[in-house]
C-alpha atoms as a PDB file:
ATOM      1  CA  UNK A   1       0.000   0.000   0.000  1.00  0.00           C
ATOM      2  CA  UNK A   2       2.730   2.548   1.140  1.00  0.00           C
ATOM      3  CA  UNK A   3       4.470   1.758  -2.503  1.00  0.00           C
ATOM      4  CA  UNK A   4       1.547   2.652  -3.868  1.00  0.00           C
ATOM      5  CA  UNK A   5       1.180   5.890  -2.450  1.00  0.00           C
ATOM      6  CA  UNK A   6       4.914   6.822  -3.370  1.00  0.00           C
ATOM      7  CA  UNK A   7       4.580   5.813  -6.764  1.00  0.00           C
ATOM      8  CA  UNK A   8       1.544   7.975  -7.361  1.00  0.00           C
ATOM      9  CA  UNK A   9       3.231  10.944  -5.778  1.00  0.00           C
ATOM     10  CA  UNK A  10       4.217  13.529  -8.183  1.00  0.00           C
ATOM     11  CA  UNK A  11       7.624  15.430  -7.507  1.00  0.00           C
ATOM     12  CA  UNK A  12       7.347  19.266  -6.871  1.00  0.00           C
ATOM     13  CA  UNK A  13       9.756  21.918  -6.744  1.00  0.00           C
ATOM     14  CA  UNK A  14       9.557  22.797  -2.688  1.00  0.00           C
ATOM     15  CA  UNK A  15      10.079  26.769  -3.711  1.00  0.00           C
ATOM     16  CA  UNK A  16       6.219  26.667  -5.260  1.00  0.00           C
ATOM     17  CA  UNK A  17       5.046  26.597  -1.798  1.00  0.00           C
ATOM     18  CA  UNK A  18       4.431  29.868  -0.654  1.00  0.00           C
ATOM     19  CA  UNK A  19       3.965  30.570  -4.468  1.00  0.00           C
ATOM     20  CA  UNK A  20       0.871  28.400  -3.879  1.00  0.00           C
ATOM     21  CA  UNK A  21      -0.554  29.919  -1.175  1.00  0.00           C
ATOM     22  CA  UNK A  22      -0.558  33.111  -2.574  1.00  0.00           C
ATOM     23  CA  UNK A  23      -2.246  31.882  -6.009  1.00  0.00           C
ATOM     24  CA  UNK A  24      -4.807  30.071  -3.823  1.00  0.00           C
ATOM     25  CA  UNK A  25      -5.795  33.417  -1.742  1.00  0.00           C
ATOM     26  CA  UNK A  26      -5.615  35.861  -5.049  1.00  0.00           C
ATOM     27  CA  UNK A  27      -7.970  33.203  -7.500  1.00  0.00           C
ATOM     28  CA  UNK A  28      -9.135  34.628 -10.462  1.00  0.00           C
ATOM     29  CA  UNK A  29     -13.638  35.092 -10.446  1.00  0.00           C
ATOM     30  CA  UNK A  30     -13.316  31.795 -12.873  1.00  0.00           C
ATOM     31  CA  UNK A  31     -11.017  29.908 -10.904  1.00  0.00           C
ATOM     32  CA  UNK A  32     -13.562  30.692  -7.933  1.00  0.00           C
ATOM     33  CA  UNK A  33     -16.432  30.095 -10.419  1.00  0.00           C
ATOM     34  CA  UNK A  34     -15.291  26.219 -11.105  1.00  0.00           C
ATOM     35  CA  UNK A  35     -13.338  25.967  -8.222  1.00  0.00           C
ATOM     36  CA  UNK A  36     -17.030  26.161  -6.473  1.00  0.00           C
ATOM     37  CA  UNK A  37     -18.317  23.077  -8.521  1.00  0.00           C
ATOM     38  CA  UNK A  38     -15.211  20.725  -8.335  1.00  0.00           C
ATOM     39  CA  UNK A  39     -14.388  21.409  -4.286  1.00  0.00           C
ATOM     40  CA  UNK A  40     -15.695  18.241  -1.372  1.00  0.00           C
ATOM     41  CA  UNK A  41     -15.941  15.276  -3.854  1.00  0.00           C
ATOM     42  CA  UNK A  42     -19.247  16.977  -5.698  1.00  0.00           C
ATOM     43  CA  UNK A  43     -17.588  15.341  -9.046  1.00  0.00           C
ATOM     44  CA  UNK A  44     -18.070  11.613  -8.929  1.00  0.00           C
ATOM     45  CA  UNK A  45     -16.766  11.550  -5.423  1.00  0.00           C
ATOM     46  CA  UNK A  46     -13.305  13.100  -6.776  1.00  0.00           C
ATOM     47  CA  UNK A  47     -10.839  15.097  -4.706  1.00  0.00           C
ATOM     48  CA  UNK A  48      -9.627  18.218  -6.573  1.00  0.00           C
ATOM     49  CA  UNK A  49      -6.815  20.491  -5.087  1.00  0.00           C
ATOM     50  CA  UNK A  50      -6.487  24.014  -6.220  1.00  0.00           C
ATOM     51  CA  UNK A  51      -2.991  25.337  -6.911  1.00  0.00           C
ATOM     52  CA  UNK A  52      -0.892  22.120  -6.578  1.00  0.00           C
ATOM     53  CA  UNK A  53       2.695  22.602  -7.753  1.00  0.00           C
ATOM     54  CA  UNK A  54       3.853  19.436  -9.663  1.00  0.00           C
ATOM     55  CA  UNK A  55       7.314  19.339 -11.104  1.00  0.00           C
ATOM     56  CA  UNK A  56       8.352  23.247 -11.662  1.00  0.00           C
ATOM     57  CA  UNK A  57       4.741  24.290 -12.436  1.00  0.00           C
ATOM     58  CA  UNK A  58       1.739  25.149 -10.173  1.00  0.00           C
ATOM     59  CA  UNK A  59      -1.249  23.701 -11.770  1.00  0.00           C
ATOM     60  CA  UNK A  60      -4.723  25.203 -11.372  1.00  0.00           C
ATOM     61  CA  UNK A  61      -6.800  22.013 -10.130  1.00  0.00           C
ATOM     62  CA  UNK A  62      -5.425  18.198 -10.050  1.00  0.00           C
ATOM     63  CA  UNK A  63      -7.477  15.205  -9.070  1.00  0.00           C
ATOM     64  CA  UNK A  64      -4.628  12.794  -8.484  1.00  0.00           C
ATOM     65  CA  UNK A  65      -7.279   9.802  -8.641  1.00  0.00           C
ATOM     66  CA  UNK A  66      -8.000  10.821 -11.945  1.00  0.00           C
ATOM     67  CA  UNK A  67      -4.461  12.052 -12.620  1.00  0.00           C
ATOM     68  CA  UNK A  68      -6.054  14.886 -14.096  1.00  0.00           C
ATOM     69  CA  UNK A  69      -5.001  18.639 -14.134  1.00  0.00           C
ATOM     70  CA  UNK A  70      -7.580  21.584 -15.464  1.00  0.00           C
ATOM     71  CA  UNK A  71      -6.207  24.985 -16.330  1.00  0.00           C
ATOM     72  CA  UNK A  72      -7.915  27.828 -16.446  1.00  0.00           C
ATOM     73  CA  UNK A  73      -6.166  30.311 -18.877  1.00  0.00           C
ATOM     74  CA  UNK A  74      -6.985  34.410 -19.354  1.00  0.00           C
ATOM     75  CA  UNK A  75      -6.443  36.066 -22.314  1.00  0.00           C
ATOM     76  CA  UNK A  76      -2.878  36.429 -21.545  1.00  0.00           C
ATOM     77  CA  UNK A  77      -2.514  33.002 -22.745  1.00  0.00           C
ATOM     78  CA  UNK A  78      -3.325  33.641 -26.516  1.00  0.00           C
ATOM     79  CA  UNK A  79      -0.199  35.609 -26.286  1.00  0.00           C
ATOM     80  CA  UNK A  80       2.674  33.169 -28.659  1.00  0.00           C
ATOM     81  CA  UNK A  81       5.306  33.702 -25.997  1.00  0.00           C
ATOM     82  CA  UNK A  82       2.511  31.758 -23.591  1.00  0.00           C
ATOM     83  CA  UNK A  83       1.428  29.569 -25.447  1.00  0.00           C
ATOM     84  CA  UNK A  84       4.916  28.104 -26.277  1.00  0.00           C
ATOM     85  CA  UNK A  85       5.732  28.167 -22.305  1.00  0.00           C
ATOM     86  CA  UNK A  86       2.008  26.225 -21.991  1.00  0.00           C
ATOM     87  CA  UNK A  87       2.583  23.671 -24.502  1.00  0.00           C
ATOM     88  CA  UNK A  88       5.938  22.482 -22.638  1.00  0.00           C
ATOM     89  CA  UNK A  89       4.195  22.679 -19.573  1.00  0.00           C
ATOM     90  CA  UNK A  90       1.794  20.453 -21.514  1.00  0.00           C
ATOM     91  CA  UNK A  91       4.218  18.153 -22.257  1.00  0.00           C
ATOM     92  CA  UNK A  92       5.735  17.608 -19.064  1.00  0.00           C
ATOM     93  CA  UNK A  93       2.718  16.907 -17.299  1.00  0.00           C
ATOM     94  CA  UNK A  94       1.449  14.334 -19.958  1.00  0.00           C
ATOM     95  CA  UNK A  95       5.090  12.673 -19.159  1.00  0.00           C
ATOM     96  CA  UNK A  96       3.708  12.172 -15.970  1.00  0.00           C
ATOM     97  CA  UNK A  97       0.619  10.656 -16.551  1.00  0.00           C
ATOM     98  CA  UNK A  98      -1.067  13.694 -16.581  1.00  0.00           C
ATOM     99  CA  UNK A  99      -4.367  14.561 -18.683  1.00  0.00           C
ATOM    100  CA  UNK A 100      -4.721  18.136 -18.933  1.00  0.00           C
ATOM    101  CA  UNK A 101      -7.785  20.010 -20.048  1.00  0.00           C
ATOM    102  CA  UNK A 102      -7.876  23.917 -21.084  1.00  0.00           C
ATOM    103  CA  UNK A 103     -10.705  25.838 -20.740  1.00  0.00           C
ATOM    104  CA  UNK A 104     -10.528  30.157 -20.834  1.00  0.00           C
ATOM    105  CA  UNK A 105     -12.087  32.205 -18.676  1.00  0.00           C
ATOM    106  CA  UNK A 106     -14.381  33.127 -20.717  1.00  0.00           C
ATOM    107  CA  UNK A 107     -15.553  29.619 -21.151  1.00  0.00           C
ATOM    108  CA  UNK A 108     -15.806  29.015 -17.588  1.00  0.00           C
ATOM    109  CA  UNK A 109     -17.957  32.131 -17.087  1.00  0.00           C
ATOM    110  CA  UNK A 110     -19.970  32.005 -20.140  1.00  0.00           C
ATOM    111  CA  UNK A 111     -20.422  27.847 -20.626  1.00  0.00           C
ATOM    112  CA  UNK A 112     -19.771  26.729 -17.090  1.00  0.00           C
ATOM    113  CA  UNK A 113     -22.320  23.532 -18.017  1.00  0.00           C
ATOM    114  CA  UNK A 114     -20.483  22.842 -21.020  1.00  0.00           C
ATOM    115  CA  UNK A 115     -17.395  22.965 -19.275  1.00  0.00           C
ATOM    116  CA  UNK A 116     -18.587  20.967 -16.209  1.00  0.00           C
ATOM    117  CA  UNK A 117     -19.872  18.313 -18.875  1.00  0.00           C
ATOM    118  CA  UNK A 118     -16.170  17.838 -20.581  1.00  0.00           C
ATOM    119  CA  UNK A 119     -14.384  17.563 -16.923  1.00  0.00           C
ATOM    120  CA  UNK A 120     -17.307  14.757 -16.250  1.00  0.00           C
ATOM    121  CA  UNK A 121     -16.733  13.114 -19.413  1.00  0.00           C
ATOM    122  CA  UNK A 122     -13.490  13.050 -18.830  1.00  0.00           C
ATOM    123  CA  UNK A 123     -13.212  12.092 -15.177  1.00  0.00           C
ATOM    124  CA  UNK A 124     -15.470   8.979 -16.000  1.00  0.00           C
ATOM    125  CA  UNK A 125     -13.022   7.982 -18.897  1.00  0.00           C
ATOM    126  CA  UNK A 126     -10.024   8.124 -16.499  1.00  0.00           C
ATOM    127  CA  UNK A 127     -11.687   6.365 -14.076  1.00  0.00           C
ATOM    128  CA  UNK A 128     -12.141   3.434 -16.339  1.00  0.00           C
ATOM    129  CA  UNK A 129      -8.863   3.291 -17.191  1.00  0.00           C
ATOM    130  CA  UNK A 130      -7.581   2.695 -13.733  1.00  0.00           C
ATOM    131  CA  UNK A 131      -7.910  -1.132 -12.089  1.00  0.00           C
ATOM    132  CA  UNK A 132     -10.782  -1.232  -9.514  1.00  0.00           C
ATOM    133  CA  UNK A 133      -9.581  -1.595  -6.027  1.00  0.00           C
ATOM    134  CA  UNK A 134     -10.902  -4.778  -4.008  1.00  0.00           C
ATOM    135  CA  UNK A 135     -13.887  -4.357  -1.977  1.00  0.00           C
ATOM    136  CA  UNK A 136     -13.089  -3.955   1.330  1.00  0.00           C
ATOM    137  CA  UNK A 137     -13.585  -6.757   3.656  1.00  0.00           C
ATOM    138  CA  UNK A 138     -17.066  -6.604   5.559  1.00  0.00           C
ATOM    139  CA  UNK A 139     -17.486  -8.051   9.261  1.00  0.00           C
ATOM    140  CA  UNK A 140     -20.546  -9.102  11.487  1.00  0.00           C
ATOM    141  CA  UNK A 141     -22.948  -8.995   8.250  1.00  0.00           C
ATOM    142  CA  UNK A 142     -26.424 -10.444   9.373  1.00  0.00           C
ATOM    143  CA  UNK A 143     -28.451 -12.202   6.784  1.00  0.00           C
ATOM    144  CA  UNK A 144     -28.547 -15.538   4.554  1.00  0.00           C
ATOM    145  CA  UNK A 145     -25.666 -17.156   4.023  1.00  0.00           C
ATOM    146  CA  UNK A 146     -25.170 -20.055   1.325  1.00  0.00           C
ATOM    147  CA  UNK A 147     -26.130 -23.466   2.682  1.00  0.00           C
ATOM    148  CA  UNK A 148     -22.035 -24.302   2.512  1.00  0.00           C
ATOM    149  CA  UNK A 149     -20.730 -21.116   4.956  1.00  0.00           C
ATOM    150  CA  UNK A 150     -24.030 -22.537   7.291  1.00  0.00           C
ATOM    151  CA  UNK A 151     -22.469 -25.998   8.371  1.00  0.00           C
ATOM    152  CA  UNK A 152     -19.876 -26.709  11.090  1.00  0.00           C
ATOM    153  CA  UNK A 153     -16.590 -26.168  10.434  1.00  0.00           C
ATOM    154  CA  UNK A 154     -14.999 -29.775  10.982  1.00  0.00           C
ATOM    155  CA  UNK A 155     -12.208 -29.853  13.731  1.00  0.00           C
END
């Protein structure tokens, strides 16, 4: 189980921290906007963290289950210089297992359902991909039992 865990774990560059924080405290009215539909489980039962630094980067929203990172861009982004810097951000995230989606602010604002609908979509197809953990073992159930768990055990 523990391997588990630390195999999932993304490296981050300890210096996005603080840089974190602040981004977390000074969201953007879209970032609040979706941030509002994707925060306590409301997506499929799906933890999302806001502002998660993974590798070099601080990502908008992740959902680790999912391995799943959403940006929210402004118009900034449209700009050549960012959208070079956003496509090897791209790029290193999908090295790590990492499905990004894009929306822009606008789009958040203006088609929150339609947005809301792709990070569904796409939270269900992730989810399929990964191997169903066992269900947990149940004590003390009450009920009927096949005939075979009924008899003695012999000594």
């Amino acid at each position: 189980m523990l391997i588990e865990v630390l195999e999932t774990m993304l490296q981050y560059n300890p210096n996005l921290k603080p840089v974190a924080r602040r981004l977390r405290k000074k969201m953007t009215e879209s970032e609040q906007a979706l941030w509002l539909q994707l925060r306590r489980k409301q997506m499929l039962g799906v933890q999302f963290y806001r502002q998660r630094p993974i590798g070099n980067y601080v990502v908008d929203f992740y959902a680790p289950e999912a391995k799943l990172v959403i940006e929210v861009d402004g118009s900034q982004h449209l700009d050549a210089n960012y959208a070079q810097n956003d496509a090897r951000r791209d790029i290193f995230l999908a090295s790590q297992g990492l499905k990004v989606l894009r929306f822009t602010n606008l789009q958040v604002l203006k088609e929150r359902n339609a947005v809301l609908e792709v990070i569904h979509r796409t939270l269900e197809e992730r989810l399929k991909q990964k191997p169903s953990p066992s269900p947990p073992l149940q004590r003390g159930i009450k009920g009927d039992f096949p005939p075979l768990l009924r008899q003695p055990i012999p000594k």
